[in-house]
N, C-alpha and C. Protein backbone atom coordinates (compact mmCIF):
# COMPACT_ATOMS: atom_id res chain seq x y z
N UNK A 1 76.98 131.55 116.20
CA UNK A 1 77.82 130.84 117.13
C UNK A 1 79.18 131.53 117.17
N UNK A 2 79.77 132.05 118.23
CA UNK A 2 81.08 132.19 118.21
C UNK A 2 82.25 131.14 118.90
N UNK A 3 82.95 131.68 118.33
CA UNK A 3 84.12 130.71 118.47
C UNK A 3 85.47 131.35 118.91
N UNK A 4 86.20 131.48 119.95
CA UNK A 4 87.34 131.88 121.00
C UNK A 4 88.64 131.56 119.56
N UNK A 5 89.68 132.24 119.87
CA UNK A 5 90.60 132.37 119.22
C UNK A 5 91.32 131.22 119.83
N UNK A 6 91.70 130.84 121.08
CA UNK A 6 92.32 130.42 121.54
C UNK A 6 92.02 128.79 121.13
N UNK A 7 92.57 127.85 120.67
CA UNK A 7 91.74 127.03 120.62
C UNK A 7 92.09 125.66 122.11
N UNK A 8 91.17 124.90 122.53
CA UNK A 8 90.77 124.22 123.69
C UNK A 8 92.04 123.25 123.42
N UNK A 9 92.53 122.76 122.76
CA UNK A 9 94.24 122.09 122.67
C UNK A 9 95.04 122.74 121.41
N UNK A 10 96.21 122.86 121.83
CA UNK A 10 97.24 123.34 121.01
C UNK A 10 97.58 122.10 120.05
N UNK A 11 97.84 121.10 120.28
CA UNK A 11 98.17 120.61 119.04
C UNK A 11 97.28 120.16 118.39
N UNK A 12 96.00 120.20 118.72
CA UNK A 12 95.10 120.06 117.74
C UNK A 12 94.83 121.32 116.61
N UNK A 13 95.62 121.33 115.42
CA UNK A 13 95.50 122.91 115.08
C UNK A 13 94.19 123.15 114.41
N UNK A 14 93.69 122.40 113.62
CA UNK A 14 92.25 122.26 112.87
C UNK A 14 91.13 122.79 113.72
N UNK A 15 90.47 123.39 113.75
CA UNK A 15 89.33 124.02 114.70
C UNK A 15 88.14 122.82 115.04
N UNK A 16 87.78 121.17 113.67
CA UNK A 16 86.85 120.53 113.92
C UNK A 16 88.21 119.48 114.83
N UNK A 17 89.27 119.66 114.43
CA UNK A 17 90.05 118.44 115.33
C UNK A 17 90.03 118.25 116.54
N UNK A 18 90.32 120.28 116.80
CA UNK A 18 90.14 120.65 118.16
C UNK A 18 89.03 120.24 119.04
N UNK A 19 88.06 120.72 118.27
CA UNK A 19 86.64 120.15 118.73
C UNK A 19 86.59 118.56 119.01
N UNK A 20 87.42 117.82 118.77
CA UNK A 20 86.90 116.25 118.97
C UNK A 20 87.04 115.85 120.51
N UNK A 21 86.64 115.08 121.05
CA UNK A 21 86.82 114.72 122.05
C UNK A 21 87.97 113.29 122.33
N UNK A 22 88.70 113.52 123.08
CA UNK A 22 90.16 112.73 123.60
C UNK A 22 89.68 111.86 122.94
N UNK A 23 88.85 110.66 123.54
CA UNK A 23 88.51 109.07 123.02
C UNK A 23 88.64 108.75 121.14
N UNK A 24 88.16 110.02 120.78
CA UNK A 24 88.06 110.11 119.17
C UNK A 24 89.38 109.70 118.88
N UNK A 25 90.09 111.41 119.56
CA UNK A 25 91.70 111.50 119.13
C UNK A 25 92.60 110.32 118.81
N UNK A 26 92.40 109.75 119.91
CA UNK A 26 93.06 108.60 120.41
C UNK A 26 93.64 107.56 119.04
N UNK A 27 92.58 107.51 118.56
CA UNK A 27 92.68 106.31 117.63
C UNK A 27 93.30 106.97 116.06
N UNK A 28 93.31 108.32 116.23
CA UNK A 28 93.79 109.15 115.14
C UNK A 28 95.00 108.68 114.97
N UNK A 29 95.90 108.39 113.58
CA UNK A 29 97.12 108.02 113.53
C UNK A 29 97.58 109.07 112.26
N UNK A 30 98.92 109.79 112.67
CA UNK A 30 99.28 110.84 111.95
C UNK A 30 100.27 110.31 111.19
N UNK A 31 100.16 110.55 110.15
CA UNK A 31 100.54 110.19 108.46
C UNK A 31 101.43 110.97 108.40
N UNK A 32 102.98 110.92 107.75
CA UNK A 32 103.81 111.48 107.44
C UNK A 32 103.53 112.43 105.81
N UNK A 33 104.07 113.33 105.72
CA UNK A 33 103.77 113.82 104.37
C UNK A 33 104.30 113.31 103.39
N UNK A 34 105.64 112.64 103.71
CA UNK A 34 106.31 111.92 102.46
C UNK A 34 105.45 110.09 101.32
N UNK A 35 105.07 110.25 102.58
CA UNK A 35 103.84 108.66 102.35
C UNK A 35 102.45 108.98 101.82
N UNK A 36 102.32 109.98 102.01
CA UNK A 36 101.51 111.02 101.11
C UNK A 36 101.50 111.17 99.46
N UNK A 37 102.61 111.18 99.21
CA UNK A 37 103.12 111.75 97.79
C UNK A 37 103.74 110.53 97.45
N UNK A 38 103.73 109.25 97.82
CA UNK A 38 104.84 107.66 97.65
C UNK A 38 103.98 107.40 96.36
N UNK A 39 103.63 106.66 94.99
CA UNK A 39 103.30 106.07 94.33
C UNK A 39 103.37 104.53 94.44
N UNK A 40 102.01 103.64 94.77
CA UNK A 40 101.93 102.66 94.49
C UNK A 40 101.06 101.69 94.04
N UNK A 41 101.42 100.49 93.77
CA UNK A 41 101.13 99.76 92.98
C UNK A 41 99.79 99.36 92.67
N UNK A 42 99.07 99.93 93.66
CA UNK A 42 97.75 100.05 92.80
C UNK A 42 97.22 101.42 92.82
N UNK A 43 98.00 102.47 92.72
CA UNK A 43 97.67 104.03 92.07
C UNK A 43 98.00 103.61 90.64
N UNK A 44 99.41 102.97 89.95
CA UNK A 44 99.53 102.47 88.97
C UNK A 44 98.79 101.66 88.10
N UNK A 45 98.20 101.02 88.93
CA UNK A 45 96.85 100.23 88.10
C UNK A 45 95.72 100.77 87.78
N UNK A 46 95.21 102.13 88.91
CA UNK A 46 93.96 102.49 89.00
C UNK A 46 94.32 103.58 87.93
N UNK A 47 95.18 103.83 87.99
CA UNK A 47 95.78 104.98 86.50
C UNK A 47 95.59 104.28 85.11
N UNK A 48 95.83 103.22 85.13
CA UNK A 48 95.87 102.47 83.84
C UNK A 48 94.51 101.99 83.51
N UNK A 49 93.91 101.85 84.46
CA UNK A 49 92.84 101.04 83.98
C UNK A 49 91.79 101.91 83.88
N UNK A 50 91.85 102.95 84.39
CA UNK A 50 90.78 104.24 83.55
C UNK A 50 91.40 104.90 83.03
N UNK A 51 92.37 104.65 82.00
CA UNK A 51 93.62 105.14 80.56
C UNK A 51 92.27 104.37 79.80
N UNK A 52 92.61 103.44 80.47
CA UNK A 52 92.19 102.31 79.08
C UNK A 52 90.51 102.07 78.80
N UNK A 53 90.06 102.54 79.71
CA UNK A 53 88.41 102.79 79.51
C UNK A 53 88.11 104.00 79.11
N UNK A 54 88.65 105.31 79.88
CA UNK A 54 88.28 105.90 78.64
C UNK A 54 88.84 106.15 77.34
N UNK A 55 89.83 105.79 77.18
CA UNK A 55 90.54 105.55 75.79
C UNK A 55 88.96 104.67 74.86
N UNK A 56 88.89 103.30 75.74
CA UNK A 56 87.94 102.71 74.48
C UNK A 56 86.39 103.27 74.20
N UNK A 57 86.04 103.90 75.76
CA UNK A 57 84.80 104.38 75.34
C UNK A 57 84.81 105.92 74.52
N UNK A 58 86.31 106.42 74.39
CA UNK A 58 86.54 107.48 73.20
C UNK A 58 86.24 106.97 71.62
N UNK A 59 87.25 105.49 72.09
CA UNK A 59 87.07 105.33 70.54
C UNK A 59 85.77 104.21 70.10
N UNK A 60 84.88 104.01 70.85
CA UNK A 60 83.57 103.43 70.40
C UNK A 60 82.91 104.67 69.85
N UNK A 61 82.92 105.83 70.96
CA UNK A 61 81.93 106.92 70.33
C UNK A 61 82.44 107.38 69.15
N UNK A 62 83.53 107.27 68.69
CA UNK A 62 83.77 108.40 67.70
C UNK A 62 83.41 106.96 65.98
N UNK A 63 83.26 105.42 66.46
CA UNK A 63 83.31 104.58 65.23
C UNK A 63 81.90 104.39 65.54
């Protein structure tokens, strides 16, 4: 299969984005990069709470 350099919309820069058709696009909502990298309150939990499982299933295997 080839594929044209040029791609069929410019701001679609991704080659499968490009490929989507308008109706898809549409509903696409573009995410800032800073909200990306934000920490919250349940990344904090989901961090802790597989701390703490494998912490205990470390220390079952080793007693």
């Amino acid at each position: 299969m080839r594929r044209s350099l040029v791609l069929t919309e410019e701001s679609a820069r991704h080659w499968f984005r490009a490929s989507l058709p308008p109706h898809v696009k549409r509903d696409l909502i573009p995410i800032p990069a800073e909200d990306l990298w934000r920490l919250t309150l349940a990344d904090v939990r989901g961090f802790a709470s597989v701390y703490v499982a494998a912490t205990a299933a470390i220390l079952v295997f080793i007693t």
